[in-house]
Protein backbone atom coordinates (compact mmCIF):
# COMPACT_ATOMS: atom_id res chain seq x y z
CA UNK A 1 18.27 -15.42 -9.41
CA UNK A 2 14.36 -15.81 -10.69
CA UNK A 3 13.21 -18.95 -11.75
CA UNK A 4 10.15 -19.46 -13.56
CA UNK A 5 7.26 -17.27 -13.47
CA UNK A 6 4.61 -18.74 -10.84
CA UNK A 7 1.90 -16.38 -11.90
CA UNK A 8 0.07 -13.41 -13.57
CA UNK A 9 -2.03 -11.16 -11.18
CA UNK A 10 -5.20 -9.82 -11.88
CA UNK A 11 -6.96 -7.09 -9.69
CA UNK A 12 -11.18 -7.56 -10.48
CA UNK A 13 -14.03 -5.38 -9.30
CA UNK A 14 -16.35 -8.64 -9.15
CA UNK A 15 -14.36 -11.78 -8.54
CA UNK A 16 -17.72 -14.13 -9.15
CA UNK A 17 -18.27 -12.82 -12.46
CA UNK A 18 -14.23 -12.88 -13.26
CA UNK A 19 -14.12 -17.19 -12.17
CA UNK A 20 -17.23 -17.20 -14.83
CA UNK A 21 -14.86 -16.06 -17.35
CA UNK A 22 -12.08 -17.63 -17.25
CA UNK A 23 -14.23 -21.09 -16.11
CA UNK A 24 -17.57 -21.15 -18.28
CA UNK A 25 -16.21 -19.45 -21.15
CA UNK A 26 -12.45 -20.62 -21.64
CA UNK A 27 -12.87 -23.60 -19.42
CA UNK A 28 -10.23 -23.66 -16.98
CA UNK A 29 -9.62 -25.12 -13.92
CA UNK A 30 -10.30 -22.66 -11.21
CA UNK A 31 -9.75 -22.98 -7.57
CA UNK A 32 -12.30 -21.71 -4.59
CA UNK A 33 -11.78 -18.51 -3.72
CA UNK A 34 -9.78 -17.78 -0.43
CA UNK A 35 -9.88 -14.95 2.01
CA UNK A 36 -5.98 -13.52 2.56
CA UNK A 37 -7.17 -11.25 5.26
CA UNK A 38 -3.71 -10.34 5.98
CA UNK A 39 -3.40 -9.13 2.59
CA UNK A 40 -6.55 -7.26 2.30
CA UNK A 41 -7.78 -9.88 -0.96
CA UNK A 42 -9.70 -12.54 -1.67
CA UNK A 43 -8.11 -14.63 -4.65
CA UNK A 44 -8.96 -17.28 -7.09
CA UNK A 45 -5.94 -19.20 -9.08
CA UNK A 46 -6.55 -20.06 -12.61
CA UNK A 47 -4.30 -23.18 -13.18
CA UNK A 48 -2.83 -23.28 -16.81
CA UNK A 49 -0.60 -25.87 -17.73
CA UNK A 50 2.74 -23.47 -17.35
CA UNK A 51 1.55 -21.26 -14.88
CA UNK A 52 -0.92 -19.47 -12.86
CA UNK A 53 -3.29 -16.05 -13.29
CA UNK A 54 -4.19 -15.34 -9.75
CA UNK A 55 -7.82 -13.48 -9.62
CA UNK A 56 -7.68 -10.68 -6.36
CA UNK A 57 -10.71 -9.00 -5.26
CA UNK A 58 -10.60 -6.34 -2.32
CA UNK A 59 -10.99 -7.36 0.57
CA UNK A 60 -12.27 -4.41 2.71
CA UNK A 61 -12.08 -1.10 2.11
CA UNK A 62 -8.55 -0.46 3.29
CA UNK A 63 -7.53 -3.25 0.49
CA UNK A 64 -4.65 -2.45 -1.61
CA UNK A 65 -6.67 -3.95 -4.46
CA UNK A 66 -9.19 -1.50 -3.30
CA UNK A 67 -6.70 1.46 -4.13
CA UNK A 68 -5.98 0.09 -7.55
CA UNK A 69 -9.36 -0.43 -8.41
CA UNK A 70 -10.36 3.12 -7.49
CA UNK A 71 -7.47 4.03 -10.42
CA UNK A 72 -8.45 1.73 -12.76
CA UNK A 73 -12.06 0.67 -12.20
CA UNK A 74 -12.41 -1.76 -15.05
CA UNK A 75 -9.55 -3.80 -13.23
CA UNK A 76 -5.92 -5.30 -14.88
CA UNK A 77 -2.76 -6.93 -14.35
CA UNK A 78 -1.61 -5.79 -11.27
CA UNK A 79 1.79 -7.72 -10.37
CA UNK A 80 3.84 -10.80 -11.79
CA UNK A 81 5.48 -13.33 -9.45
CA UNK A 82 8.40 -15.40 -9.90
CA UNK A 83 10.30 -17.81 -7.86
CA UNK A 84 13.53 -18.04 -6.03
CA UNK A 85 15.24 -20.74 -4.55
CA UNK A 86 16.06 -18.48 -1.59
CA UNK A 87 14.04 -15.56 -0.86
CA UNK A 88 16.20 -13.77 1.63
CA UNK A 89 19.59 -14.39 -0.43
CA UNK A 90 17.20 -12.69 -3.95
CA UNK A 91 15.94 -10.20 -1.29
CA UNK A 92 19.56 -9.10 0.02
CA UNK A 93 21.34 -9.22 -3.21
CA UNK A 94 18.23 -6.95 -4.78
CA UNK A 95 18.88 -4.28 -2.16
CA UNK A 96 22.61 -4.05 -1.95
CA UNK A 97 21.94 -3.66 -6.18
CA UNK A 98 20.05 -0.52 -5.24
CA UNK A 99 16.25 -2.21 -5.31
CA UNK A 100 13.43 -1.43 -3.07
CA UNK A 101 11.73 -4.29 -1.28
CA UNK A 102 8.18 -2.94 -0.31
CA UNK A 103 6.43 -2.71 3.31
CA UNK A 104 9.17 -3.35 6.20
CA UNK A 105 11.50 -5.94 4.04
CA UNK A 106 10.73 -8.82 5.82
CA UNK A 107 8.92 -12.00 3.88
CA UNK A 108 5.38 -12.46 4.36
CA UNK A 109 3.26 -16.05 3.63
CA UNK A 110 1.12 -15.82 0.48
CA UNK A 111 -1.48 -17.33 -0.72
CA UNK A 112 0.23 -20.04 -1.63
CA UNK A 113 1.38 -20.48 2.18
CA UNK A 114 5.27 -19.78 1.38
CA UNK A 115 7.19 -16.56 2.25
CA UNK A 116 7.21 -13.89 -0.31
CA UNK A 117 8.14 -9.98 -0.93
CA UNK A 118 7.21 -7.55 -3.53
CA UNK A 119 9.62 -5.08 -5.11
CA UNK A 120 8.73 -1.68 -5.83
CA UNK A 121 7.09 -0.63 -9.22
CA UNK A 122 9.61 2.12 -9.86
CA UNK A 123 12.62 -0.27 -9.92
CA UNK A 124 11.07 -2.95 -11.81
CA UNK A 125 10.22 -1.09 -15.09
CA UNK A 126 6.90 -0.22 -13.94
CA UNK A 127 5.91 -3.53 -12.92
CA UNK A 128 5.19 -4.66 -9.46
CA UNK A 129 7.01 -7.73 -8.88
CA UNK A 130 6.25 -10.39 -6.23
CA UNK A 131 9.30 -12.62 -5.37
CA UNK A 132 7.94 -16.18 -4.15
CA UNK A 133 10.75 -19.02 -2.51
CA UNK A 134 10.14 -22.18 -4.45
C-alpha cells in the first residue's frame, strides 16, 4: 500500500532561524516558506536528494503546531508522510483493518497541492502518519 516516504516533518518555534540551519550551515536547497492557512502552518521543504524534511511553524494561535510546541518547546519530528497510489482505496482498506483516519476522514490538499489524510498516533506505533496520493 505505501510507497516511498515523501517526507520527514519538523514542528519549529522559529522557522527563519530553522531555514538558516539546514541552508547556511548544511547547505541545502530550501524552498520559500508558504502560508497553509487551512492547516494552521507555515512550511519550508528541505529538498534532499531521496526525500523531503518539511519545516512547520504555527500559524496562529489555534495552530496544531502551536499545541505541539506548547509540549515540546524546543520543537521535533512531528509526522512522516508517505505516498499512495490511491488515497481513498489506502484510506478504506486502513479503516476496515481497524485504523483511525484523523479529523472527519475525508482527504484534504497539502502543501504539496494533492489530497492527503493523517492516521492517528495511537495506531501507528506512536507516530503520526500523513498518507499523500502520488
Amino acid at each position: 500500500m505505501i510507497g516511498r516516504l515523501n517526507h520527514v516533518a519538523i514542528a519549529v518555534p522559529d522557522l527563519e532561524a530553522a531555514t538558516a540551519v539546514y541552508r547556511d550551515t548544511l547547505g541545502a536547497r530550501v524552498t520559500p516558506a508558504t502560508e497553509q492557512p487551512e492547516h494552521g502552518v507555515t512550511v519550508v521543504f528541505i529538498e534532499l536528494p531521496n526525500t523531503k524534511i518539511e519545516l512547520l511553524e504555527p500559524l496562529g494561535e489555534k495552530s496544531p503546531i502551536q499545541a505541539f510546541l506548547d509540549r515540546s518547546p524546543a520543537g521535533g519530528i512531528h509526522h512522516v508522510c508517505y505516498e499512495v497510489d490511491d488515497i481513498l482505496a489506502a484510506r478504506d482498506q486502513l479503516k476496515a483493518q481497524g485504523a483511525r483516519v484523523l479529523g472527519d476522514g475525508e482527504p484534504k490538499i497539502g502543501a504539496h497541492g494533492k489530497p492527503v489524510l493523517f492516521l492517528h498516533p495511537k495506531d501507528m506505533l506512536g507516530t503520526l502518519v500523513e498518507l499523500e496520493q502520488a
